[in-house]
PDB file of N, CA and C in Angstrom:
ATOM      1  N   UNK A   1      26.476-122.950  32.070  1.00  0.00           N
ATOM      2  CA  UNK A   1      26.354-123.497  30.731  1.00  0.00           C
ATOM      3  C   UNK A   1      27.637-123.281  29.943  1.00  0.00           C
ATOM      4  N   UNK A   2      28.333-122.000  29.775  1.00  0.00           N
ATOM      5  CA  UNK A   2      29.208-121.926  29.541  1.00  0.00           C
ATOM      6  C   UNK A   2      30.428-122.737  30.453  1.00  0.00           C
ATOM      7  N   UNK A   3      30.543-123.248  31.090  1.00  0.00           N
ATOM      8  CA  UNK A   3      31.521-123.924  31.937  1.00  0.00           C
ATOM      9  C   UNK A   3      31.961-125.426  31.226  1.00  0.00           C
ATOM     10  N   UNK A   4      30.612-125.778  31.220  1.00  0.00           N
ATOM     11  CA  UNK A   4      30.194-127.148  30.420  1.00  0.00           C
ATOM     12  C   UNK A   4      30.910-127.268  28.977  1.00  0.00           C
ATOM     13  N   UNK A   5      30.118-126.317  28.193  1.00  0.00           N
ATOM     14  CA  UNK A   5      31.075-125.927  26.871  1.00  0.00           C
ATOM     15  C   UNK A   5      32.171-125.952  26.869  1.00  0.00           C
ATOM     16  N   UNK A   6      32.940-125.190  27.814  1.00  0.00           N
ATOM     17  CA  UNK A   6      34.425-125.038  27.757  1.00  0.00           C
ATOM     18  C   UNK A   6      35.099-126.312  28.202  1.00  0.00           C
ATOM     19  N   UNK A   7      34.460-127.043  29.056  1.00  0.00           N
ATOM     20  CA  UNK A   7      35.185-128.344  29.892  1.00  0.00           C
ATOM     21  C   UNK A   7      35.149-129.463  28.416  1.00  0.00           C
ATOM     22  N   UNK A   8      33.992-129.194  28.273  1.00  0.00           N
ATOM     23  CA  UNK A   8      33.904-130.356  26.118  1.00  0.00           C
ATOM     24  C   UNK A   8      35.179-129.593  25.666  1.00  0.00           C
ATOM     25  N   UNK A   9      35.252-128.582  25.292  1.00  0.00           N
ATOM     26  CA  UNK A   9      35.899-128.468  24.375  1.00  0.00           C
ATOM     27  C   UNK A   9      37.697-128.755  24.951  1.00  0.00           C
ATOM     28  N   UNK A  10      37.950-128.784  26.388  1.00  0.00           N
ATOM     29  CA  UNK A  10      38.859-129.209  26.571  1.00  0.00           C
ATOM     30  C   UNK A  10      38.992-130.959  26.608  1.00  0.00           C
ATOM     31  N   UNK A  11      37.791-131.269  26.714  1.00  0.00           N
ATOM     32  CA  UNK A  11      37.763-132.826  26.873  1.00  0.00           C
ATOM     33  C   UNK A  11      37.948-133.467  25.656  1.00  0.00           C
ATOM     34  N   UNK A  12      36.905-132.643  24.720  1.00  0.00           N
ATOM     35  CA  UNK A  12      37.207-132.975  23.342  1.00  0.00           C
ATOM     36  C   UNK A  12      37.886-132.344  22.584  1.00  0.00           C
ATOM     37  N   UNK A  13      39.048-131.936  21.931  1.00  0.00           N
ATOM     38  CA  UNK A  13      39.783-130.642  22.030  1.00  0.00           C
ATOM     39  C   UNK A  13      38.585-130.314  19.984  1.00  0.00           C
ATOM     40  N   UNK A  14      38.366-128.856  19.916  1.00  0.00           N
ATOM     41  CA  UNK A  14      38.040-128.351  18.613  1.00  0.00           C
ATOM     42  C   UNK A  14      36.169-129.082  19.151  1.00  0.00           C
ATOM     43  N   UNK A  15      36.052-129.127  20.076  1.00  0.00           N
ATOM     44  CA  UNK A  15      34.171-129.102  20.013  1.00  0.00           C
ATOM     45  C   UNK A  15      33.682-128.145  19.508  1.00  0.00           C
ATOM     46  N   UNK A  16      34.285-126.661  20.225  1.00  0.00           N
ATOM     47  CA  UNK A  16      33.594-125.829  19.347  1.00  0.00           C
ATOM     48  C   UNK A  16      33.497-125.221  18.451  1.00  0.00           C
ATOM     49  N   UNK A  17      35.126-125.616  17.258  1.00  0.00           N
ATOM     50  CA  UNK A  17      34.947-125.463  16.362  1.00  0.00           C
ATOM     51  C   UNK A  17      34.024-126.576  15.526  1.00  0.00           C
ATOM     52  N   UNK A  18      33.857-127.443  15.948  1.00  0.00           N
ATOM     53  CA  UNK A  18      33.412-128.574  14.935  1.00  0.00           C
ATOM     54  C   UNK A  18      31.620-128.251  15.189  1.00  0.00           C
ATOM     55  N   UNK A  19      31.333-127.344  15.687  1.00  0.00           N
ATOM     56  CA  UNK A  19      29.695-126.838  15.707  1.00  0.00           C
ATOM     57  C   UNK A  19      29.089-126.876  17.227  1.00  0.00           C
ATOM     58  N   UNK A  20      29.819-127.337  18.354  1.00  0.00           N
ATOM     59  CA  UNK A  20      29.527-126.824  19.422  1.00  0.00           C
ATOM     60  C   UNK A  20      29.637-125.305  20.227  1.00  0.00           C
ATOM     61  N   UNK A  21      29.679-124.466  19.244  1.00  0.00           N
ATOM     62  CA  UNK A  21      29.467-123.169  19.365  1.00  0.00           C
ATOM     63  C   UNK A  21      28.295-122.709  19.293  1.00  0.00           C
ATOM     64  N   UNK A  22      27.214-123.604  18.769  1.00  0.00           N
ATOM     65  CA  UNK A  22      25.879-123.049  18.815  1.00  0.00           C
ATOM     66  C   UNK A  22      25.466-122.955  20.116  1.00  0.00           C
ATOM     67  N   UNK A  23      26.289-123.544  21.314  1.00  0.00           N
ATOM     68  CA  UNK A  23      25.989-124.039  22.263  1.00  0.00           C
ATOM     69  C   UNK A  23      25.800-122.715  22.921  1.00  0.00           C
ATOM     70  N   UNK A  24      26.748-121.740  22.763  1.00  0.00           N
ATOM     71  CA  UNK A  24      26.816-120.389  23.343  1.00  0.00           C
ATOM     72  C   UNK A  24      25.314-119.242  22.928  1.00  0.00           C
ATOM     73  N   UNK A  25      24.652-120.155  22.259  1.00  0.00           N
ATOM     74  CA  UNK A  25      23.227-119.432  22.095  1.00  0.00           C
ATOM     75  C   UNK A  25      22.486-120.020  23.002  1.00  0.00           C
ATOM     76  N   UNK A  26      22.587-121.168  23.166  1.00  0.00           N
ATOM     77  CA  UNK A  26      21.664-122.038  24.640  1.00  0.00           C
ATOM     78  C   UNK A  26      21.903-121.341  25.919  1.00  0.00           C
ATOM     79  N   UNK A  27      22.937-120.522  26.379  1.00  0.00           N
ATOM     80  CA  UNK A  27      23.650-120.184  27.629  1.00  0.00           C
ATOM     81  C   UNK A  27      22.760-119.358  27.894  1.00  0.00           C
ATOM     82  N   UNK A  28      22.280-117.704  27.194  1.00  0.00           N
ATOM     83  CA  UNK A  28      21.534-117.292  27.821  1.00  0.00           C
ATOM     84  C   UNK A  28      20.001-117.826  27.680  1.00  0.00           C
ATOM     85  N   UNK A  29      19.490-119.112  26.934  1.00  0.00           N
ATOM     86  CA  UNK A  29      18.136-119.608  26.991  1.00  0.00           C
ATOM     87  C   UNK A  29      18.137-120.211  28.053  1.00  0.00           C
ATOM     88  N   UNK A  30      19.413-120.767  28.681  1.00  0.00           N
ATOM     89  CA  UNK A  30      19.008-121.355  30.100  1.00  0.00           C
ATOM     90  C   UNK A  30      18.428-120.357  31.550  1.00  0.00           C
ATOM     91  N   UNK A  31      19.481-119.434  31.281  1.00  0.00           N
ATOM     92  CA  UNK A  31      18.861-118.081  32.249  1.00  0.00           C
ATOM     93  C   UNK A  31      18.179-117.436  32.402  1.00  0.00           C
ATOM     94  N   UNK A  32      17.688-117.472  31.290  1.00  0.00           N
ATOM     95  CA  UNK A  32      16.054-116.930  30.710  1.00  0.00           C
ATOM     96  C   UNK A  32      14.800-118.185  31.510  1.00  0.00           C
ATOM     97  N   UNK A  33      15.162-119.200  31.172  1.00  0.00           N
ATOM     98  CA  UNK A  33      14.579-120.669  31.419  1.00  0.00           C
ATOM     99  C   UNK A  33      14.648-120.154  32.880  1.00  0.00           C
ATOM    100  N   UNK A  34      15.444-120.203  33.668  1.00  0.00           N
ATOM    101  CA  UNK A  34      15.616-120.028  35.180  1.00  0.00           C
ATOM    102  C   UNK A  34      15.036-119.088  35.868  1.00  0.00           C
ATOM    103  N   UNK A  35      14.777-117.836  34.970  1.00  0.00           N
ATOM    104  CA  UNK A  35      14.671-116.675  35.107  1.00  0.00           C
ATOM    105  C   UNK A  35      12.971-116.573  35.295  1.00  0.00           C
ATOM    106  N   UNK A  36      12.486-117.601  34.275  1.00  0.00           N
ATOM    107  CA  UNK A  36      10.730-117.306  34.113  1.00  0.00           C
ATOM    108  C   UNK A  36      10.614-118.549  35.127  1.00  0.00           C
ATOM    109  N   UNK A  37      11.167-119.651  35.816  1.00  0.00           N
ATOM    110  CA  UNK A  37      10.496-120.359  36.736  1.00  0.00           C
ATOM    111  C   UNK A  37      10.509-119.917  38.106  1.00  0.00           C
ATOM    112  N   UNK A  38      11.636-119.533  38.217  1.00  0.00           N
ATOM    113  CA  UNK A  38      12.049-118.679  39.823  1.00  0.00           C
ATOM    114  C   UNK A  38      11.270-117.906  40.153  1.00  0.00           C
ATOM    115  N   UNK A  39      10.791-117.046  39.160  1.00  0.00           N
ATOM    116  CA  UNK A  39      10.221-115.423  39.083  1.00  0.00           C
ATOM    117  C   UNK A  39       8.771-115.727  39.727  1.00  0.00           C
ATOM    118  N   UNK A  40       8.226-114.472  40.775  1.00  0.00           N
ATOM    119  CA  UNK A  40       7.084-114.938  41.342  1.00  0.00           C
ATOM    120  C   UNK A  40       5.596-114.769  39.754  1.00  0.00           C
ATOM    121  N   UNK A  41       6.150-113.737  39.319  1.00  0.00           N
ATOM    122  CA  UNK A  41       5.397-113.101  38.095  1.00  0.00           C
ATOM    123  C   UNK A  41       5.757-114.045  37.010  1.00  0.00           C
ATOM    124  N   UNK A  42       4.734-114.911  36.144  1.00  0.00           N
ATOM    125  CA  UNK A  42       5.593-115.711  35.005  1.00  0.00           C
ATOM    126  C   UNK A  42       5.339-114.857  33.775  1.00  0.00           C
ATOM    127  N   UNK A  43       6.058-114.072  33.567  1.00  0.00           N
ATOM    128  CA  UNK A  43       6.417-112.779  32.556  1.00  0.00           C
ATOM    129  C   UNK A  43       6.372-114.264  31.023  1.00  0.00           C
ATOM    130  N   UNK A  44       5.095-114.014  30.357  1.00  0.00           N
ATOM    131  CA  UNK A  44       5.477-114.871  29.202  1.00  0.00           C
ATOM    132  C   UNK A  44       6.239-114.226  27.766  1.00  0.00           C
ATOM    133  N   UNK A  45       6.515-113.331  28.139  1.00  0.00           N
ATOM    134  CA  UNK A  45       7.530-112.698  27.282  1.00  0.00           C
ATOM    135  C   UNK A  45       8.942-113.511  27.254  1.00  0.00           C
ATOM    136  N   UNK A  46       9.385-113.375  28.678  1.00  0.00           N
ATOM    137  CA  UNK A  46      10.679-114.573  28.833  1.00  0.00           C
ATOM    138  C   UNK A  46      10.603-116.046  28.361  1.00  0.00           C
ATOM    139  N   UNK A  47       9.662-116.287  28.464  1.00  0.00           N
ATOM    140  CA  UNK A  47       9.683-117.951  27.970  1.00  0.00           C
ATOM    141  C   UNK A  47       9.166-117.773  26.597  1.00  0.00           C
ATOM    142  N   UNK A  48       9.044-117.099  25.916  1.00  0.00           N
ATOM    143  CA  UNK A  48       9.084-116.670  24.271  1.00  0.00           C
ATOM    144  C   UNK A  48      10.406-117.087  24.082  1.00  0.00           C
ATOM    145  N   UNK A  49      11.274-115.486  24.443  1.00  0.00           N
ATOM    146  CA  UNK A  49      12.562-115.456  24.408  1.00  0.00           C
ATOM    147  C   UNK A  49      13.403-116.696  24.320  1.00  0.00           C
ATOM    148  N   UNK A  50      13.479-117.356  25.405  1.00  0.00           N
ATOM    149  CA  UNK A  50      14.283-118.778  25.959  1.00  0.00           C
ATOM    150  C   UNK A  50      14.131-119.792  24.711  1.00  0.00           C
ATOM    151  N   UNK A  51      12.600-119.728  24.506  1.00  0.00           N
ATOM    152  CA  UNK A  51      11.972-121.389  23.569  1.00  0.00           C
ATOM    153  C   UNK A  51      12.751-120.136  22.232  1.00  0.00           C
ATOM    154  N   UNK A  52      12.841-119.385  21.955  1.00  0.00           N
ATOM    155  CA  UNK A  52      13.191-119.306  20.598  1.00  0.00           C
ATOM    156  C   UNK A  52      14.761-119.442  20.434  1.00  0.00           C
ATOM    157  N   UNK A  53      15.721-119.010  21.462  1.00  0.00           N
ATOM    158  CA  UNK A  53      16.790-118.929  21.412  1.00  0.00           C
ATOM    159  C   UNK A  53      17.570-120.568  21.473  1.00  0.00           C
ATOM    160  N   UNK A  54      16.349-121.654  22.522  1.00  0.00           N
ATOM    161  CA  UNK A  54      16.856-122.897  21.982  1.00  0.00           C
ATOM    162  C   UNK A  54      16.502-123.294  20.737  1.00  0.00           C
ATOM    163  N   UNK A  55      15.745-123.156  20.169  1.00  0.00           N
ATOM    164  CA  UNK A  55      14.865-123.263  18.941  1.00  0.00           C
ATOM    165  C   UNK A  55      16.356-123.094  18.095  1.00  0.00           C
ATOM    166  N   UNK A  56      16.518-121.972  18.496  1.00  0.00           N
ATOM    167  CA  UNK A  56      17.843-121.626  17.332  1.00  0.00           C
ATOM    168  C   UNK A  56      19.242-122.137  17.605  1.00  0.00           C
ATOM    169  N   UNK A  57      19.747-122.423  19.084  1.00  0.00           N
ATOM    170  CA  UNK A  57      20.746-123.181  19.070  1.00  0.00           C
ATOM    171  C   UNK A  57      20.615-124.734  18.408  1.00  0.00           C
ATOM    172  N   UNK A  58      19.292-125.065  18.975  1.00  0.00           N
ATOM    173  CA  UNK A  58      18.690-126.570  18.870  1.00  0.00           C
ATOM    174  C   UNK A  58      19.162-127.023  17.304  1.00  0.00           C
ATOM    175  N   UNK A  59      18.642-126.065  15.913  1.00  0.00           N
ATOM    176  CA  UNK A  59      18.596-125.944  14.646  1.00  0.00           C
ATOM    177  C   UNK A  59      20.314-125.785  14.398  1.00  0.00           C
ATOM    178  N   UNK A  60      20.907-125.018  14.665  1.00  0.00           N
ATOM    179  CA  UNK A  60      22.287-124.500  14.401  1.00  0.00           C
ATOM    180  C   UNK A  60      23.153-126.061  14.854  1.00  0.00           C
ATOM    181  N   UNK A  61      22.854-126.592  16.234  1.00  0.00           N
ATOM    182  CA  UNK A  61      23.559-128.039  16.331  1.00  0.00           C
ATOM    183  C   UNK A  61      23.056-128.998  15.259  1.00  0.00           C
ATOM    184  N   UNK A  62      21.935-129.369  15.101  1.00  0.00           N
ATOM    185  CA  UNK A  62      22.134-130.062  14.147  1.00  0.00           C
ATOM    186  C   UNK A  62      22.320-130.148  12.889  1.00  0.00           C
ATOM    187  N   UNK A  63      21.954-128.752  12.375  1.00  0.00           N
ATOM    188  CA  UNK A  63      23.144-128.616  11.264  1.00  0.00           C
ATOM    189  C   UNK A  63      24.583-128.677  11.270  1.00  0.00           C
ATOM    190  N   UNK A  64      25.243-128.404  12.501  1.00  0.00           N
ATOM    191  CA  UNK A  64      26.168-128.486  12.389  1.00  0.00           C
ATOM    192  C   UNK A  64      27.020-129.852  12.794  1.00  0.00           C
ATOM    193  N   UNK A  65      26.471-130.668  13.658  1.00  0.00           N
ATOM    194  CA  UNK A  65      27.209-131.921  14.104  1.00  0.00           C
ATOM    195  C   UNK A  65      26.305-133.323  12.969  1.00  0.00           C
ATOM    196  N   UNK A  66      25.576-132.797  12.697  1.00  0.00           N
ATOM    197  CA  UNK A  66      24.574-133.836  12.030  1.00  0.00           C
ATOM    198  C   UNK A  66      25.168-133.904  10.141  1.00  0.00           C
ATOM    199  N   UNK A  67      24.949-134.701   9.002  1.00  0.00           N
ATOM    200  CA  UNK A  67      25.432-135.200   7.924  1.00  0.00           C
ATOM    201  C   UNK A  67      24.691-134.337   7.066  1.00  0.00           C
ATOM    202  N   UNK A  68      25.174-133.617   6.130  1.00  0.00           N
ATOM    203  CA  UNK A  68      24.816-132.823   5.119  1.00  0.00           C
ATOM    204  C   UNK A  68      23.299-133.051   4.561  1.00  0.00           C
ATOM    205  N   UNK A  69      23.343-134.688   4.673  1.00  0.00           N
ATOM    206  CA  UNK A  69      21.290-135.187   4.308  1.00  0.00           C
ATOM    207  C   UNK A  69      20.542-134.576   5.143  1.00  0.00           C
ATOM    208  N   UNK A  70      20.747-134.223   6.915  1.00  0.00           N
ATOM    209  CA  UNK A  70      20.428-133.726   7.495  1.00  0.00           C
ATOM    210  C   UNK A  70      19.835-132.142   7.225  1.00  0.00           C
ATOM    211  N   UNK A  71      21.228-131.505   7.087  1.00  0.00           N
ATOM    212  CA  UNK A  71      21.149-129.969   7.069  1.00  0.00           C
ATOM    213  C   UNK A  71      20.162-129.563   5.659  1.00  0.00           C
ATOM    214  N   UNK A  72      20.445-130.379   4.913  1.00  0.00           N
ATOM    215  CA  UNK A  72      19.441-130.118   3.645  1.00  0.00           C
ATOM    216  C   UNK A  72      17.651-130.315   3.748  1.00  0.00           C
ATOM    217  N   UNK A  73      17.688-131.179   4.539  1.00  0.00           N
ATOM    218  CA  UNK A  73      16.088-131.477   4.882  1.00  0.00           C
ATOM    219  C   UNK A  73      15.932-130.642   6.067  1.00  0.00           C
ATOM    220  N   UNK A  74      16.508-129.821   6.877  1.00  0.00           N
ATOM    221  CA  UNK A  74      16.454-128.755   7.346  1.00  0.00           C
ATOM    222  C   UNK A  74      15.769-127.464   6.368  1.00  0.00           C
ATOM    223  N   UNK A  75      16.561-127.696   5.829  1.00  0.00           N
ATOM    224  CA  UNK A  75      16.620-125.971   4.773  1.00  0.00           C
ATOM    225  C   UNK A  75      15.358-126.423   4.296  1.00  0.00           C
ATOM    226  N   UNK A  76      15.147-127.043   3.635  1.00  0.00           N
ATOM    227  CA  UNK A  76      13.971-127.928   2.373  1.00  0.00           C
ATOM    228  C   UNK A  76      12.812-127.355   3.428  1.00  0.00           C
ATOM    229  N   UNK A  77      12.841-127.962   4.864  1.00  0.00           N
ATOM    230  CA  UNK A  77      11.324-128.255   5.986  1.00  0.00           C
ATOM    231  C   UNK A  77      11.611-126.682   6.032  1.00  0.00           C
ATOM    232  N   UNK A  78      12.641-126.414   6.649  1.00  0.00           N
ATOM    233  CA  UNK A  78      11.943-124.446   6.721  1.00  0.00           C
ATOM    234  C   UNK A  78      11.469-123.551   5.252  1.00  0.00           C
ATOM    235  N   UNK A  79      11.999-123.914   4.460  1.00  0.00           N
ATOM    236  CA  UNK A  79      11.445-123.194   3.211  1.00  0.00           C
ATOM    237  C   UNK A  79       9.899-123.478   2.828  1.00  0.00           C
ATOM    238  N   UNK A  80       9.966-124.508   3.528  1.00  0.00           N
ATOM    239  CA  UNK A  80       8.095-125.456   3.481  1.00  0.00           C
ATOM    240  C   UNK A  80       7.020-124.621   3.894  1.00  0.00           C
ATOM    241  N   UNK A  81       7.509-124.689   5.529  1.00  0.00           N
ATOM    242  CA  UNK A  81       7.075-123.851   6.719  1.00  0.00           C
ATOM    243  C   UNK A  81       6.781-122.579   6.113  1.00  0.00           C
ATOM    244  N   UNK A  82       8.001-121.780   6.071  1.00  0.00           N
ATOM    245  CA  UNK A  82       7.953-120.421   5.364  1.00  0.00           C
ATOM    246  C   UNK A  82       6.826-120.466   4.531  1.00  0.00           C
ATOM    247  N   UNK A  83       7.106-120.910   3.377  1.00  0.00           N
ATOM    248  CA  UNK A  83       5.970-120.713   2.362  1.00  0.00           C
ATOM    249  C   UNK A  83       4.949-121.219   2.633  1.00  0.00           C
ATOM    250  N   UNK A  84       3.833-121.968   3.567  1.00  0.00           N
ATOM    251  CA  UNK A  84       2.949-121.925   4.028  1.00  0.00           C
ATOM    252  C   UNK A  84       2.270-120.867   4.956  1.00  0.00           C
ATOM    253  N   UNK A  85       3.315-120.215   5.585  1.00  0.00           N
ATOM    254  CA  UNK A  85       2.499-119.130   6.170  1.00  0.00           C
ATOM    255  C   UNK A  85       2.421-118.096   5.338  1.00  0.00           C
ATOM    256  N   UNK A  86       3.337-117.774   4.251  1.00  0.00           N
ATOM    257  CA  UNK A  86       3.277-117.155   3.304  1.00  0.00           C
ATOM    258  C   UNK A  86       1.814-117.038   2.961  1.00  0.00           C
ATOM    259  N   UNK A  87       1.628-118.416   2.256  1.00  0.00           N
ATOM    260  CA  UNK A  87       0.416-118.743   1.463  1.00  0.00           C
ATOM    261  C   UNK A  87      -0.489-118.652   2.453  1.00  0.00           C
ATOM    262  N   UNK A  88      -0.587-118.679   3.728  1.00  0.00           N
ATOM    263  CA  UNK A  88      -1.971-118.782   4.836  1.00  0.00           C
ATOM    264  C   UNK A  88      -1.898-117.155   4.830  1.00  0.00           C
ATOM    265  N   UNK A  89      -1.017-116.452   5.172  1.00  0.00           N
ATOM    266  CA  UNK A  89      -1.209-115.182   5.041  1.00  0.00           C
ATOM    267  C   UNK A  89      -1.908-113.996   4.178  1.00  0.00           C
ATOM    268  N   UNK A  90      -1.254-114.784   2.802  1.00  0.00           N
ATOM    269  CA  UNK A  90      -2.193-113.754   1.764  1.00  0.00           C
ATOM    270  C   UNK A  90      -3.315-114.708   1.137  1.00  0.00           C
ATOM    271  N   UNK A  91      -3.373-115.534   1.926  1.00  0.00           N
ATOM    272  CA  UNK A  91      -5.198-116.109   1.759  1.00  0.00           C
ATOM    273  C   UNK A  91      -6.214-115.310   2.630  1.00  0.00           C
ATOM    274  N   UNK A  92      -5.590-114.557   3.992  1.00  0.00           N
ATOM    275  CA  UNK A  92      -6.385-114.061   4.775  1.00  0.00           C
ATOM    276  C   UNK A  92      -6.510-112.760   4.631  1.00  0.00           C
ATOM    277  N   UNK A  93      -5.984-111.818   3.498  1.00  0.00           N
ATOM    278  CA  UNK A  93      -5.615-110.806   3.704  1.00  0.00           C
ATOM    279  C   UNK A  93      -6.987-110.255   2.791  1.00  0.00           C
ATOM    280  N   UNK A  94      -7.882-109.521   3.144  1.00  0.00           N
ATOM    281  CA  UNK A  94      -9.004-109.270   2.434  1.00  0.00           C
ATOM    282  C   UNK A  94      -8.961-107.790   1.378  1.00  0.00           C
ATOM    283  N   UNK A  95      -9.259-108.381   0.423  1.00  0.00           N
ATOM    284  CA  UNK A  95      -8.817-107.331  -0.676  1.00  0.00           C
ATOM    285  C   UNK A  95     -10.017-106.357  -1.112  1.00  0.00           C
TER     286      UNK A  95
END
């Protein structure tokens, strides 16, 4: 994964400054990814791990290669999210 990265950024020169650096958070979600299919035991701890770490490269690229309308309706949908479990949380919390 890292190979890939580096070959863009020579192909494209400044990929990873221009936000293909999130990419280096995908590297170990792939090994992780590899790691829980290979494995005779499917440890679901690892495929937690993996789905969150693309989760977070996934989010970090498109804020970063994607248009500011983008990254803002990002922020806006997680602050949403957030404050719904917020609010589901201390609805359940028995006083």
């Amino acid at each position: 994964t890292v190979a890939v990265i580096l070959t863009l950024n020579v192909i494209f020169p400044g990929f990873i400054m221009r936000g293909g650096w999130a990419l280096f958070i995908a590297a170990p979600a792939v090994g992780l990814f590899q790691s829980y299919f290979a494995g005779v035991e499917k440890d679901n701890g690892i495929l937690v791990a993996a789905s969150f770490l693309s989760a977070i490269s996934i989010l970090f690229l498109l804020i970063a290669l994607a248009p500011k309308v983008l990254g803002i309706f990002i922020g806006i949908s997680l602050l949403a999210v957030g404050g719904l479990v917020v609010y589901k949380n201390l609805r359940s919390v028995k006083r």
